[in-house]
C-alpha atoms as a PDB file:
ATOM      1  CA  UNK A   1     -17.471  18.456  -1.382  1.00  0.00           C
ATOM      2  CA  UNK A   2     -14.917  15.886  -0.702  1.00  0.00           C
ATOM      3  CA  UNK A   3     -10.622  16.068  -0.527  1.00  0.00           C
ATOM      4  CA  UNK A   4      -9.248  13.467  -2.471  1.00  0.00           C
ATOM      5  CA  UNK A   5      -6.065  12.470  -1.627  1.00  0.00           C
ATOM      6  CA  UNK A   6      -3.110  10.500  -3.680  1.00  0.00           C
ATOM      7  CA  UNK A   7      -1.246   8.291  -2.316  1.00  0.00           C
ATOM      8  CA  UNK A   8       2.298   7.986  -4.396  1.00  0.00           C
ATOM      9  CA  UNK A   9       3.556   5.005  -6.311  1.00  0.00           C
ATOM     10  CA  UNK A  10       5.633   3.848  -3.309  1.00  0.00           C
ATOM     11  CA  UNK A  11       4.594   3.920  -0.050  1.00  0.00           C
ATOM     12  CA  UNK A  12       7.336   1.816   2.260  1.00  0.00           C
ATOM     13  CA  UNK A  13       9.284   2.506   5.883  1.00  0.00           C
ATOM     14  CA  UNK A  14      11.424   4.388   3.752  1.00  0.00           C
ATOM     15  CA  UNK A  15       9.200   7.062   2.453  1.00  0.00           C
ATOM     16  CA  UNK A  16       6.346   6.747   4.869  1.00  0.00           C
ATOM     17  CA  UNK A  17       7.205   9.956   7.343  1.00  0.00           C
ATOM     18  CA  UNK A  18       7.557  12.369   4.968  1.00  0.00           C
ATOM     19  CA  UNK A  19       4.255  10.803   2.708  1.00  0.00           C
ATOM     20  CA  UNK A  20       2.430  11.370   5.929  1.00  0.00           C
ATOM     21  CA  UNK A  21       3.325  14.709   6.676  1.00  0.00           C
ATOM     22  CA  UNK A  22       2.195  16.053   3.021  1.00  0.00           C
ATOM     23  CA  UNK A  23      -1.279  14.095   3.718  1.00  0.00           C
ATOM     24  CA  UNK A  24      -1.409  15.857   6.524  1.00  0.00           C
ATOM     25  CA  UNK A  25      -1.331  19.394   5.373  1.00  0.00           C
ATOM     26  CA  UNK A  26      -3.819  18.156   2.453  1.00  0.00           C
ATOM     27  CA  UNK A  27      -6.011  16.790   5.174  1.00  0.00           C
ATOM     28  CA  UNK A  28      -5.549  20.147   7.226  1.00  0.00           C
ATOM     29  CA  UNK A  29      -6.564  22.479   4.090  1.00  0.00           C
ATOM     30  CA  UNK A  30      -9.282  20.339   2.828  1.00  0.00           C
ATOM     31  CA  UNK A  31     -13.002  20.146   3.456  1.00  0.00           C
ATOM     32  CA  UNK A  32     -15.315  17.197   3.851  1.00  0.00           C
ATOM     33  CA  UNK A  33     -15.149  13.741   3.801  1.00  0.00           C
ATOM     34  CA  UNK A  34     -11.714  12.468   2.717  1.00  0.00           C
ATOM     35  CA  UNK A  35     -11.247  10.230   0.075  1.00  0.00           C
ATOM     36  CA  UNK A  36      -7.564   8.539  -0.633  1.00  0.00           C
ATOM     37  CA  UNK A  37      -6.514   6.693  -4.308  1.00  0.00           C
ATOM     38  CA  UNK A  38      -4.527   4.194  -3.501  1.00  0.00           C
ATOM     39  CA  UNK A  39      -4.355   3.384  -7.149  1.00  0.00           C
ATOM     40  CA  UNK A  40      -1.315   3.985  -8.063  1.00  0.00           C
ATOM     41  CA  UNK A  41       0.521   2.135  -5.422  1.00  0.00           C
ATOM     42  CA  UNK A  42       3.042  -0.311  -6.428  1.00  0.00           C
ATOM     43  CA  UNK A  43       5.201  -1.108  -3.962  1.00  0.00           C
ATOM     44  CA  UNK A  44       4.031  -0.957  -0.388  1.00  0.00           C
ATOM     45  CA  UNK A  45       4.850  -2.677   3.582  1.00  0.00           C
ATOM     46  CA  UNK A  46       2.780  -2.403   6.163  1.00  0.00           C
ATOM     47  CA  UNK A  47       3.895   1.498   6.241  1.00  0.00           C
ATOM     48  CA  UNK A  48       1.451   2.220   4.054  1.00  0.00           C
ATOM     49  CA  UNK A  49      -0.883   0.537   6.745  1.00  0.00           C
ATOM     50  CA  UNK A  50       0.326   2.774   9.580  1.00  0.00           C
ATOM     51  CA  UNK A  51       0.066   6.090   7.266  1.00  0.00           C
ATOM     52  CA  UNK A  52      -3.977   5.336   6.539  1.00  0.00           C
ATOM     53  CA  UNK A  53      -4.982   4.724   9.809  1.00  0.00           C
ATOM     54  CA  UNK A  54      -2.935   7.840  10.707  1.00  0.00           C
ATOM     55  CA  UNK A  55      -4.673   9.428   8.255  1.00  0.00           C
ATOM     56  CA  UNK A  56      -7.973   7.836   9.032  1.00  0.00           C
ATOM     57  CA  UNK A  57      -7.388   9.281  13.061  1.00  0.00           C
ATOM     58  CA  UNK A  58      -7.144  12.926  12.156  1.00  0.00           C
ATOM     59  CA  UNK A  59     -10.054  12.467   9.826  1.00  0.00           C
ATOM     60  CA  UNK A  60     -12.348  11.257  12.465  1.00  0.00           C
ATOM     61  CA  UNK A  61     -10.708  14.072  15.230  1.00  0.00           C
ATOM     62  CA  UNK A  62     -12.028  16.848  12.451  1.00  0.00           C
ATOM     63  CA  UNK A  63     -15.344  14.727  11.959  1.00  0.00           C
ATOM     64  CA  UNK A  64     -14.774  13.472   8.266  1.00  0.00           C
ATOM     65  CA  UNK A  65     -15.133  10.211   7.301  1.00  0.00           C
ATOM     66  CA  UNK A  66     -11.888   8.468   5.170  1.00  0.00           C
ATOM     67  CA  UNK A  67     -12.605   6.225   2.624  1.00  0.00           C
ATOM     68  CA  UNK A  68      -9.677   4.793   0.256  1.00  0.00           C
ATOM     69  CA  UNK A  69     -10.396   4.398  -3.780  1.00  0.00           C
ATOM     70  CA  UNK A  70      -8.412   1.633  -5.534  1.00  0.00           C
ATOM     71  CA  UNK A  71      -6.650  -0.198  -2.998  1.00  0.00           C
ATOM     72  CA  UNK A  72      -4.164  -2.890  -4.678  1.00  0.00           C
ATOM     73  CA  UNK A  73      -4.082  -6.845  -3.538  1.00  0.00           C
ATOM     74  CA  UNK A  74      -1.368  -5.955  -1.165  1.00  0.00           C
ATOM     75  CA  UNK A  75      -2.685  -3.257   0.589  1.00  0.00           C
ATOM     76  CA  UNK A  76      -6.040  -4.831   1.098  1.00  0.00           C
ATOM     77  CA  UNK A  77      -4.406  -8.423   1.926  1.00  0.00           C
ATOM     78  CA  UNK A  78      -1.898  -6.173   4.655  1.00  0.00           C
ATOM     79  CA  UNK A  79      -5.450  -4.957   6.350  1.00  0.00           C
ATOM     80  CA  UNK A  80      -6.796  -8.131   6.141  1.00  0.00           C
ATOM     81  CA  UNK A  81      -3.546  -9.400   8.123  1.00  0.00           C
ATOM     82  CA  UNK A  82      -3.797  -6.803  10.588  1.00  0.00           C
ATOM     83  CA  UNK A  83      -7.683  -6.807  11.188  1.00  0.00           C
ATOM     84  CA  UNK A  84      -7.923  -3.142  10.463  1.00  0.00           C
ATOM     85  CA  UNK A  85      -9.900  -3.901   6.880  1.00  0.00           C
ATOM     86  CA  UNK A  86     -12.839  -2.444   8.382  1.00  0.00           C
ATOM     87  CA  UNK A  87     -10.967   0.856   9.629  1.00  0.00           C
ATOM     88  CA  UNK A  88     -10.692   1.538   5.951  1.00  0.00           C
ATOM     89  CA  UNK A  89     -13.346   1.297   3.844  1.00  0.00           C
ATOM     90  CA  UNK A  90     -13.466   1.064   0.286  1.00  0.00           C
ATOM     91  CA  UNK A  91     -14.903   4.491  -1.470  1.00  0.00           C
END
């Protein structure tokens, strides 16, 4: 069994705290390996960036593995500019 996570439409500076903080408590009720759809994001900034591999950290401190579904262009060309593409696979 697997927790899928959503990630929402928007995921900037703006938005990014309180985005993290819901994953968080989905993260903390769910059970094995995590799985996050980024495909619905639209609009993102390297927030988005910082919220995965926050996301990705607790994963790995509870033993699950994080993979994300979907990713947009953007997101994947942000990883790519930040040579963290390979912290965050693609499901």
């Amino acid at each position: 069994m697997s927790t899928v996570l959503t990630l929402p439409s928007q995921l900037t500076v703006h938005g990014a705290r309180q985005t993290l903080q819901a994953l968080t408590q989905q993260l903390a009720a769910g059970q094995g390996d995590i799985e996050v759809d980024a495909s619905g994001l639209t609009q993102i900034d390297s927030s988005a960036i910082a919220v995965l591999l926050d996301c990705r950290r607790q994963a790995q401190a509870q033993g699950r593995a994080l993979r994300v579904r979907g990713a947009p262009a953007r997101l994947t060309a942000l990883a790519s500019l930040y040579g963290v593409q390979t912290l965050l696979p693609a499901a």
